[in-house]
Structure formats: C-alpha cells, structure tokens
Protein backbone atom coordinates (compact mmCIF):
# COMPACT_ATOMS: atom_id res chain seq x y z
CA UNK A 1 10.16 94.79 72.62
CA UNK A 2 12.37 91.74 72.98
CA UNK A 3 12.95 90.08 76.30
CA UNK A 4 14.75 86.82 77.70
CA UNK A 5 13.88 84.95 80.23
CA UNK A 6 15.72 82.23 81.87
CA UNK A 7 13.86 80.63 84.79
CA UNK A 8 12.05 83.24 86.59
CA UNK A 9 14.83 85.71 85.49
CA UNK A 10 14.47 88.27 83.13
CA UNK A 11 18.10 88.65 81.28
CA UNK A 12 17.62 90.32 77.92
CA UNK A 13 15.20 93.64 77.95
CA UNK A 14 15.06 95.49 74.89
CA UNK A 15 12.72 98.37 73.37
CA UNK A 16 12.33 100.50 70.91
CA UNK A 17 11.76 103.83 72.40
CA UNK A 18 11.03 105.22 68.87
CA UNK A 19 10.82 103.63 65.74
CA UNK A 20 13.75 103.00 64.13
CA UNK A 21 14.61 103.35 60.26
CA UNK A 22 17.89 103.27 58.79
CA UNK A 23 18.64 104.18 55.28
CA UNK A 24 22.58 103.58 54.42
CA UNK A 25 22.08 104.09 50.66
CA UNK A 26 23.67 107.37 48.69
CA UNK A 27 20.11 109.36 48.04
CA UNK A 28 18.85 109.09 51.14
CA UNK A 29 16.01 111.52 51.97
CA UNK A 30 16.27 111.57 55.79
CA UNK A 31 14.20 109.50 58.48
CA UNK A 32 13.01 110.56 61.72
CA UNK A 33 15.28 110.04 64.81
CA UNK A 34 14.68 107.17 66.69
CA UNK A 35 16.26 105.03 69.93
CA UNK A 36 16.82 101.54 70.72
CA UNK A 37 17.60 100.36 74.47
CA UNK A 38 18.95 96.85 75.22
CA UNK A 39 19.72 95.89 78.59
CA UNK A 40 21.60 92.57 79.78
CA UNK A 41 21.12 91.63 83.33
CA UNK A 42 22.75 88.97 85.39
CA UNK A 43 23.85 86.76 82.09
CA UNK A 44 25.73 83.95 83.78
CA UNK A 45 28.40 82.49 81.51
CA UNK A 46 28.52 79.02 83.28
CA UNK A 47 24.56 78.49 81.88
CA UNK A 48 25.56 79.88 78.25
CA UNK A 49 28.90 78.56 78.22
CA UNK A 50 27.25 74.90 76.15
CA UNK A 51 25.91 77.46 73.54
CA UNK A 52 28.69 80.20 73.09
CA UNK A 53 31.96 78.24 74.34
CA UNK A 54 34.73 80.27 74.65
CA UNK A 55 37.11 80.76 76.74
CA UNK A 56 35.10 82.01 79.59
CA UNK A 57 34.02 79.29 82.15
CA UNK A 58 31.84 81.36 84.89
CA UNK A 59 31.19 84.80 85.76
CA UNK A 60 28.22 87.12 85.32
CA UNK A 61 27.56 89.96 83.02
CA UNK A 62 25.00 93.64 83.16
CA UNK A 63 25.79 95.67 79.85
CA UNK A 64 23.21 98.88 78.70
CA UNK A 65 23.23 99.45 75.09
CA UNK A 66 21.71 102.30 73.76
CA UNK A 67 21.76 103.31 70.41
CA UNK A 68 20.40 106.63 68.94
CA UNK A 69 19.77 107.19 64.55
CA UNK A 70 20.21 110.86 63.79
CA UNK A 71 17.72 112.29 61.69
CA UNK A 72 19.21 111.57 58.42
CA UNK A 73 19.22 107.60 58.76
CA UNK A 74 23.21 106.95 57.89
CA UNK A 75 24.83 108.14 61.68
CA UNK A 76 23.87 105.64 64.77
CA UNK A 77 25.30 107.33 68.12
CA UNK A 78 25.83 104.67 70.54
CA UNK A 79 26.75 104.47 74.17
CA UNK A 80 27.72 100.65 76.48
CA UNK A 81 27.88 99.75 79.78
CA UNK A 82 28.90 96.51 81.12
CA UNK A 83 30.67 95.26 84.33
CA UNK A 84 31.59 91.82 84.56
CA UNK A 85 31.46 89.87 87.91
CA UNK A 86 33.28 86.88 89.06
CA UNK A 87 34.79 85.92 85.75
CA UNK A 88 36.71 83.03 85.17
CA UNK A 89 38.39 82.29 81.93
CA UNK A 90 41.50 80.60 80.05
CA UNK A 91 43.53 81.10 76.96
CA UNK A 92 46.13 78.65 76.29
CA UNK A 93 48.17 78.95 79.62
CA UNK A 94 47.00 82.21 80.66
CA UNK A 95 44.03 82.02 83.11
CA UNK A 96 41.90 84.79 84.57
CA UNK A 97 40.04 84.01 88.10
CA UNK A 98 37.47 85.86 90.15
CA UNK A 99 37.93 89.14 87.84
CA UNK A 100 36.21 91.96 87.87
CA UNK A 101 35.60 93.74 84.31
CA UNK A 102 34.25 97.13 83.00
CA UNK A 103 33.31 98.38 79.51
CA UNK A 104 32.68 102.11 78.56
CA UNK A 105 32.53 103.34 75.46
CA UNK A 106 30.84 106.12 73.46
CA UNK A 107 30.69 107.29 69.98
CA UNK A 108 29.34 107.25 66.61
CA UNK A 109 28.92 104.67 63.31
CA UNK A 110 28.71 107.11 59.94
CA UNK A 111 27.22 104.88 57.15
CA UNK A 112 28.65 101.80 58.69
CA UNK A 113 31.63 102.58 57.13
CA UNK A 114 33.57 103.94 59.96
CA UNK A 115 33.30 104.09 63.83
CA UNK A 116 34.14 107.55 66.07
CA UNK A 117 35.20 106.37 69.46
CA UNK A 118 34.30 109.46 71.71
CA UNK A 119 35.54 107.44 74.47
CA UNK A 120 36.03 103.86 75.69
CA UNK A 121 37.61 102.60 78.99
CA UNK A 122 38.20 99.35 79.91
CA UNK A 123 38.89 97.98 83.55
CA UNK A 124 39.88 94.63 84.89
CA UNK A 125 41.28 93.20 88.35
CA UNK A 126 41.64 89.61 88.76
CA UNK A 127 41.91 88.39 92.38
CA UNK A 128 45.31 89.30 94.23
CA UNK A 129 46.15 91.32 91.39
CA UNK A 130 46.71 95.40 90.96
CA UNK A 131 43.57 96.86 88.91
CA UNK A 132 44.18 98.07 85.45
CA UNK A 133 42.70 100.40 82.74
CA UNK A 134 42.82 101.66 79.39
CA UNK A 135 40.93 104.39 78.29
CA UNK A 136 40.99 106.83 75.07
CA UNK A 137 39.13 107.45 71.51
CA UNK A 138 39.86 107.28 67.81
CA UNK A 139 38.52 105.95 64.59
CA UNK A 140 37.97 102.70 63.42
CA UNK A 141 36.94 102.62 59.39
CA UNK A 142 35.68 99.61 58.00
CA UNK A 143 35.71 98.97 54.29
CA UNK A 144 32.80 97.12 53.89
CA UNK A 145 34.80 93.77 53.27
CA UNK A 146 36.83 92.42 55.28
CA UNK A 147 39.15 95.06 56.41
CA UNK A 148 39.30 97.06 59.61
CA UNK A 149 42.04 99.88 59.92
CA UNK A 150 42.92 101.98 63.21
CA UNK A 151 43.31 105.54 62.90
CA UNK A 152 45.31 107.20 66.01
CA UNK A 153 43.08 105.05 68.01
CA UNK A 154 44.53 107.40 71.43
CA UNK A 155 45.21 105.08 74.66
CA UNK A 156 46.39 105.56 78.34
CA UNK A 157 46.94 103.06 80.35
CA UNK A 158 46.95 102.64 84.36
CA UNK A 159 47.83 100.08 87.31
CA UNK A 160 45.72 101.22 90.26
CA UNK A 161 45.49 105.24 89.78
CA UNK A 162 48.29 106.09 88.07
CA UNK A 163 49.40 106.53 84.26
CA UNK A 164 51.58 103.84 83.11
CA UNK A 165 51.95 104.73 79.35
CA UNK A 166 50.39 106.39 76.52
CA UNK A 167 49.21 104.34 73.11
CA UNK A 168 48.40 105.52 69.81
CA UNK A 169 47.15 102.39 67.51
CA UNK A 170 47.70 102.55 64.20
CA UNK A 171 46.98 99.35 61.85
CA UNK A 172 45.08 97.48 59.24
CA UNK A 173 43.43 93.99 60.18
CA UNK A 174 42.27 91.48 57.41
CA UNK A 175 39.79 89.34 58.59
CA UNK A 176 39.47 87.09 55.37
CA UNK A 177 42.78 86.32 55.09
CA UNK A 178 43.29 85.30 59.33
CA UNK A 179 46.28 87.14 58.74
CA UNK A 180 45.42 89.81 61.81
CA UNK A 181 47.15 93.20 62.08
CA UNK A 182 49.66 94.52 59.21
C-alpha cells in the first residue's frame, strides 16, 4: 500500500489487491492477473499549487483509478473517476471560476503501444454558465518515442442535455519537436 496524508487527512490511498507483474517484452510467457486501486480524496489545489503550479489556483479533486493486468502481462484494462469541485483556474485571458468538473473514462493499454478508449466523458460547468460534455471512444497509438496519433477518436458533444455536434479526431502530435498536432 501507499497512502498520503496531509494533516489529519488521508488524500492518496492505494493497494495492490493482487500482485502485479508486467512483462511488455516479445516472448513473454504470461503472468497471473493482478489489480491495482488508487484513490484521491479531497486533493486541494490551493495547498499543492507551490509544488505543481499550473494554471489551477483552488479547487478540490476525488479521482478512483483502477487498473487491471490480463493474464498475459502486455494488456492493462483501466477505468477513472474524478469530479472536480470549486475549481478556479487561468490561461492567458481565459479564466475558469467556481467550476465543477467530471472525468470518465474506460479502456485498455496493449503493450503500451496503443490505448482503446471504451469510453470517456468529460463534464464541466463554471458558475453562471450552461453545463457541457463530451463523451465518445477511439484509439490512441503511441510509438514509443515521441509521437501520439488519434485514430477516429469518436466525440459528441452537449450544452445542458442536448447534442450539439459530433467529432471524429484524427491527428498525429510530436511531442519532441513542440510542434503539437499535424
């Protein structure tokens, strides 16, 4: 187990519920399945913010990852949770005040070479503002270097309850090069 503690407050909880082995290499000759839990309660930006800056001044955040390795050691299924309270940030001239965030997403890492997104949805509503989601799946493949590439990565987006558009995302991001999406 791993835990943090800040004060009297426990915000980092994490355990193995069985043993975990991972074995990425060509010849692999299977491990036993095994689960990792890690669970983030309460994190208060304003008391990180001197150690991760960023643009996020204040807000608190609860996130459950769990992560599952499939008997053969190479495929990690995964599943997040996280709602963010309160949150205030800024980005150049955009600022973001009392909003409300949530993170879902489900899927699958093969060989950590590419990333199955059986679903994700984000959520946000900032204060006086109309709620908003986007929600969908796809594949991410990474090359090992320093590119990421979008496959169909599926998207539908809504103010309040209702559909506002459909996205498909399609591109190639270098990360070396800082050039962003191609």
């Amino acid at each position: 187990t791993l835990d943090g503690i800040r004060g009297n407050k426990k915000v980092l909880d994490s355990r193995l519920v069985q043993p975990m082995q991972l074995d990425w290499s060509d010849n692999s000759t299977g491990v036993s399945e095994s689960k990792l839990e890690i669970k983030l309660s309460e994190f208060d930006f304003a008391e990180w913010r001197p150690l991760l800056g960023g643009p996020i001044r204040a807000g608190d955040v609860n996130a459950i990852l769990t992560v599952a390795s499939r008997p053969d050691g190479k495929h990690l299924d995964y599943e997040l949770n996280a709602t963010g309270h309160g949150l205030i940030a800024t980005q150049g001239q955009l600022e973001l005040s009392n909003a409300e965030v949530t993170l879902a997403s489900k899927g699958t890492v093969a060989g950590l070479k590419s990333i199955d997104l059986t679903k994700y949805e984000i959520g946000w509503q900032s204060s006086g503002h109309e709620a908003w989601s986007l929600a969908g799946g796809g594949i991410v493949v990474l090359d090992g270097n320093s590119t990421i590439s979008l496959q169909n990565l599926g998207s539908q987006l809504k103010v309040g309850s209702n559909p506002v558009g459909n996205l498909v995302l399609t591109g190639v991001a270098d990360l070396a090069s800082q050039r962003g999406w191609m």
